[in-house]
N, C-alpha and C. Protein backbone atom coordinates (compact mmCIF):
# COMPACT_ATOMS: atom_id res chain seq x y z
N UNK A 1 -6.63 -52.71 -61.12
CA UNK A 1 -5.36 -52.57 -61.75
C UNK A 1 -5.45 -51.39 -62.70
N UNK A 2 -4.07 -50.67 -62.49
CA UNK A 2 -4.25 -49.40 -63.55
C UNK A 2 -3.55 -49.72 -64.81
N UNK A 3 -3.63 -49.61 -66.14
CA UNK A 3 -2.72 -49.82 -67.29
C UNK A 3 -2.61 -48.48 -67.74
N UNK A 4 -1.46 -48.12 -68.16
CA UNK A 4 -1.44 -46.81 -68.40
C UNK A 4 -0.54 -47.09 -70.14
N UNK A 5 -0.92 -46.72 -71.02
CA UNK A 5 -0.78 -46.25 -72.44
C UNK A 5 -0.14 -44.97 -72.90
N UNK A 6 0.75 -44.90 -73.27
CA UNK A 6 1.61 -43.53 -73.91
C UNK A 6 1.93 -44.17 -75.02
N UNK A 7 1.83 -42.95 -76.15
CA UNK A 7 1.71 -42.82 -77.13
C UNK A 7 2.40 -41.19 -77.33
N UNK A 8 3.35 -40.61 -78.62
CA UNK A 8 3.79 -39.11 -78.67
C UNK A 8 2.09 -38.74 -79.19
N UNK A 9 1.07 -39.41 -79.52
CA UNK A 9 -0.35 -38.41 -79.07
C UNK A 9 -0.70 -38.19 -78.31
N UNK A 10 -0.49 -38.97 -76.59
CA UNK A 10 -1.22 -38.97 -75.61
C UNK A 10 -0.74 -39.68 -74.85
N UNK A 11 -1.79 -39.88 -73.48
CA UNK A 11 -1.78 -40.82 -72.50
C UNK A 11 -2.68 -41.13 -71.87
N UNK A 12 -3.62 -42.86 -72.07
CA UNK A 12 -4.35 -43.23 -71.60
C UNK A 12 -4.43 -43.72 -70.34
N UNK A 13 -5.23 -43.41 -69.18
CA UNK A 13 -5.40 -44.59 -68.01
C UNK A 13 -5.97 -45.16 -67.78
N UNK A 14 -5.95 -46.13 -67.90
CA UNK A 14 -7.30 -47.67 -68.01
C UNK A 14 -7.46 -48.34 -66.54
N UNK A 15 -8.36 -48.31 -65.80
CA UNK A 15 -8.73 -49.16 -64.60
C UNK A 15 -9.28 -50.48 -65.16
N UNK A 16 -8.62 -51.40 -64.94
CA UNK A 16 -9.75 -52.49 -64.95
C UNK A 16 -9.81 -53.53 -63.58
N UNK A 17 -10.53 -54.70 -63.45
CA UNK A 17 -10.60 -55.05 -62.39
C UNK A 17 -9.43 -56.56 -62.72
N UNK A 18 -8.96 -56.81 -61.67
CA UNK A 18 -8.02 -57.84 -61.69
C UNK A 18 -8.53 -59.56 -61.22
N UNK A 19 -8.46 -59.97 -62.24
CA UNK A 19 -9.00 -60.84 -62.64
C UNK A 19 -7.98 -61.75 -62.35
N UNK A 20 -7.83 -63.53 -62.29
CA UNK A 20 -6.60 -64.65 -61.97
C UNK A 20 -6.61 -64.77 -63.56
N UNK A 21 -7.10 -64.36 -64.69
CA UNK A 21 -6.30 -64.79 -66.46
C UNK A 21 -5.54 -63.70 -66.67
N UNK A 22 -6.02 -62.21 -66.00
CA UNK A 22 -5.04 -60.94 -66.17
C UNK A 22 -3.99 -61.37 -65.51
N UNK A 23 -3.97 -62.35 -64.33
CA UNK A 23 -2.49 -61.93 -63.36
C UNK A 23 -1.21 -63.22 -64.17
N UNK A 24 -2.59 -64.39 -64.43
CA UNK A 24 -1.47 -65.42 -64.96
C UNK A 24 -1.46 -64.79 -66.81
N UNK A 25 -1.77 -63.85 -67.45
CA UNK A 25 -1.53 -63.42 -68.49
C UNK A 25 0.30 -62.76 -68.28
N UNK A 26 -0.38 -61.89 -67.69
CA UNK A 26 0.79 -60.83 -66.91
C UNK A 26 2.48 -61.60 -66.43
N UNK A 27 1.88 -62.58 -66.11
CA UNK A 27 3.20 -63.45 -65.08
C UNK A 27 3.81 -64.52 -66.07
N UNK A 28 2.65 -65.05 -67.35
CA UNK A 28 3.86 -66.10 -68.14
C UNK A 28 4.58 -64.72 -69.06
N UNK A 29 3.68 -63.55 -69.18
CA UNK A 29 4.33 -62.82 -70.48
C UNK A 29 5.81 -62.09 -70.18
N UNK A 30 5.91 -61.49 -68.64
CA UNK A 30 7.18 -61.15 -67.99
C UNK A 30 8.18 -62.50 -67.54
N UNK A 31 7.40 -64.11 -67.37
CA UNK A 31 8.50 -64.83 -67.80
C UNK A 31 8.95 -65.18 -68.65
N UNK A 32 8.41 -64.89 -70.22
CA UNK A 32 9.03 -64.91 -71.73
C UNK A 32 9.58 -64.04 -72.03
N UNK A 33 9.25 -62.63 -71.36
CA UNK A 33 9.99 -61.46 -72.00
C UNK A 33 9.95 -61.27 -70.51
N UNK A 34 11.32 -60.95 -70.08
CA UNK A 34 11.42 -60.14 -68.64
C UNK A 34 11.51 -58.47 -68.62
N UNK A 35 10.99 -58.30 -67.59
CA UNK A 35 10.95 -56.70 -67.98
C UNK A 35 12.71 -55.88 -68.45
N UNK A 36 12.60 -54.42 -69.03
CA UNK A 36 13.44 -54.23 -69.61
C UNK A 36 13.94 -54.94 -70.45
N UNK A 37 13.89 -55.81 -71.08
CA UNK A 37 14.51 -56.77 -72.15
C UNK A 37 13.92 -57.04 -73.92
N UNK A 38 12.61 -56.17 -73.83
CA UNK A 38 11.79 -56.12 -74.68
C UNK A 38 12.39 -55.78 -76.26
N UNK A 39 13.15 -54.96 -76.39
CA UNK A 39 13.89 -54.75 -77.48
C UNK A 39 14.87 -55.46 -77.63
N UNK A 40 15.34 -56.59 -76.47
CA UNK A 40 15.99 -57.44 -77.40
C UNK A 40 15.75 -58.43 -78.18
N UNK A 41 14.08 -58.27 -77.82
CA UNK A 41 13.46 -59.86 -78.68
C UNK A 41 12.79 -58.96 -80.34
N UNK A 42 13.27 -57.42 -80.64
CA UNK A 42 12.88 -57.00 -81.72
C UNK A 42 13.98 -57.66 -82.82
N UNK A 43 13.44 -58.34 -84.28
CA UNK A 43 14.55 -58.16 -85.07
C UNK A 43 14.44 -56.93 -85.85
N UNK A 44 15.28 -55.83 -85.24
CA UNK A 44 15.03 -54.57 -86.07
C UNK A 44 15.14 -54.38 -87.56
N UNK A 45 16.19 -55.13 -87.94
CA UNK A 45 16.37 -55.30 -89.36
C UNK A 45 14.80 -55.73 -90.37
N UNK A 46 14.73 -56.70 -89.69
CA UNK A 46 13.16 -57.43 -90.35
C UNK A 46 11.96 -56.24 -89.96
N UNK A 47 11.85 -55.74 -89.19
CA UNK A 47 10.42 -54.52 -88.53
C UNK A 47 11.04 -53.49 -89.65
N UNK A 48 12.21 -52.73 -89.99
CA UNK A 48 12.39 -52.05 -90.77
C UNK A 48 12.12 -52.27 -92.13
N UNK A 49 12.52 -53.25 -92.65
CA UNK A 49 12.41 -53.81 -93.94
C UNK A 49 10.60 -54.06 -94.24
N UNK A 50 9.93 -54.66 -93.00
CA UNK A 50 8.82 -54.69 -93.23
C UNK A 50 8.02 -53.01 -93.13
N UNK A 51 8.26 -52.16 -92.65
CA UNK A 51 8.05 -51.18 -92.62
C UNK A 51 8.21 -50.31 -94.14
N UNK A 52 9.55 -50.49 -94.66
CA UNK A 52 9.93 -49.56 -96.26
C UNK A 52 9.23 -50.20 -97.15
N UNK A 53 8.58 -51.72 -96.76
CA UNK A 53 7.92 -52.63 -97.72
C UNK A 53 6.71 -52.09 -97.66
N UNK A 54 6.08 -51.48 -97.16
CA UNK A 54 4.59 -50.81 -97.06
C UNK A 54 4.87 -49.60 -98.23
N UNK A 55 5.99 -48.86 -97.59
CA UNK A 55 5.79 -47.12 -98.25
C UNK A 55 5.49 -47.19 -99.41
């Protein structure tokens, strides 16, 4: 299996071997979050606020 990582520094490509905890990792996490849908489970308000709370 390839995982590929982007980042505005870069872009990693990771081989690893596919394993049955990678595939059932993979398969409950796209049935809690389905693909494309990922930003709707952000509360942006709260990630921001926690964010200006650092600076």
């Amino acid at each position: 299996m390839y995982l590929v990582l982007r980042s505005p520094a870069g872009t990693a490509l990771l081989e690893v071997p596919v394993r049955e905890d990678v595939r059932t990792f993979l398969e409950n996490t796209e049935a809690l979050v389905p693909r494309g849908t990922e930003s709707g489970h952000i509360d942006w308000n709260l990630e921001l606020a926690n964010l200006f709370a650092k600076s």
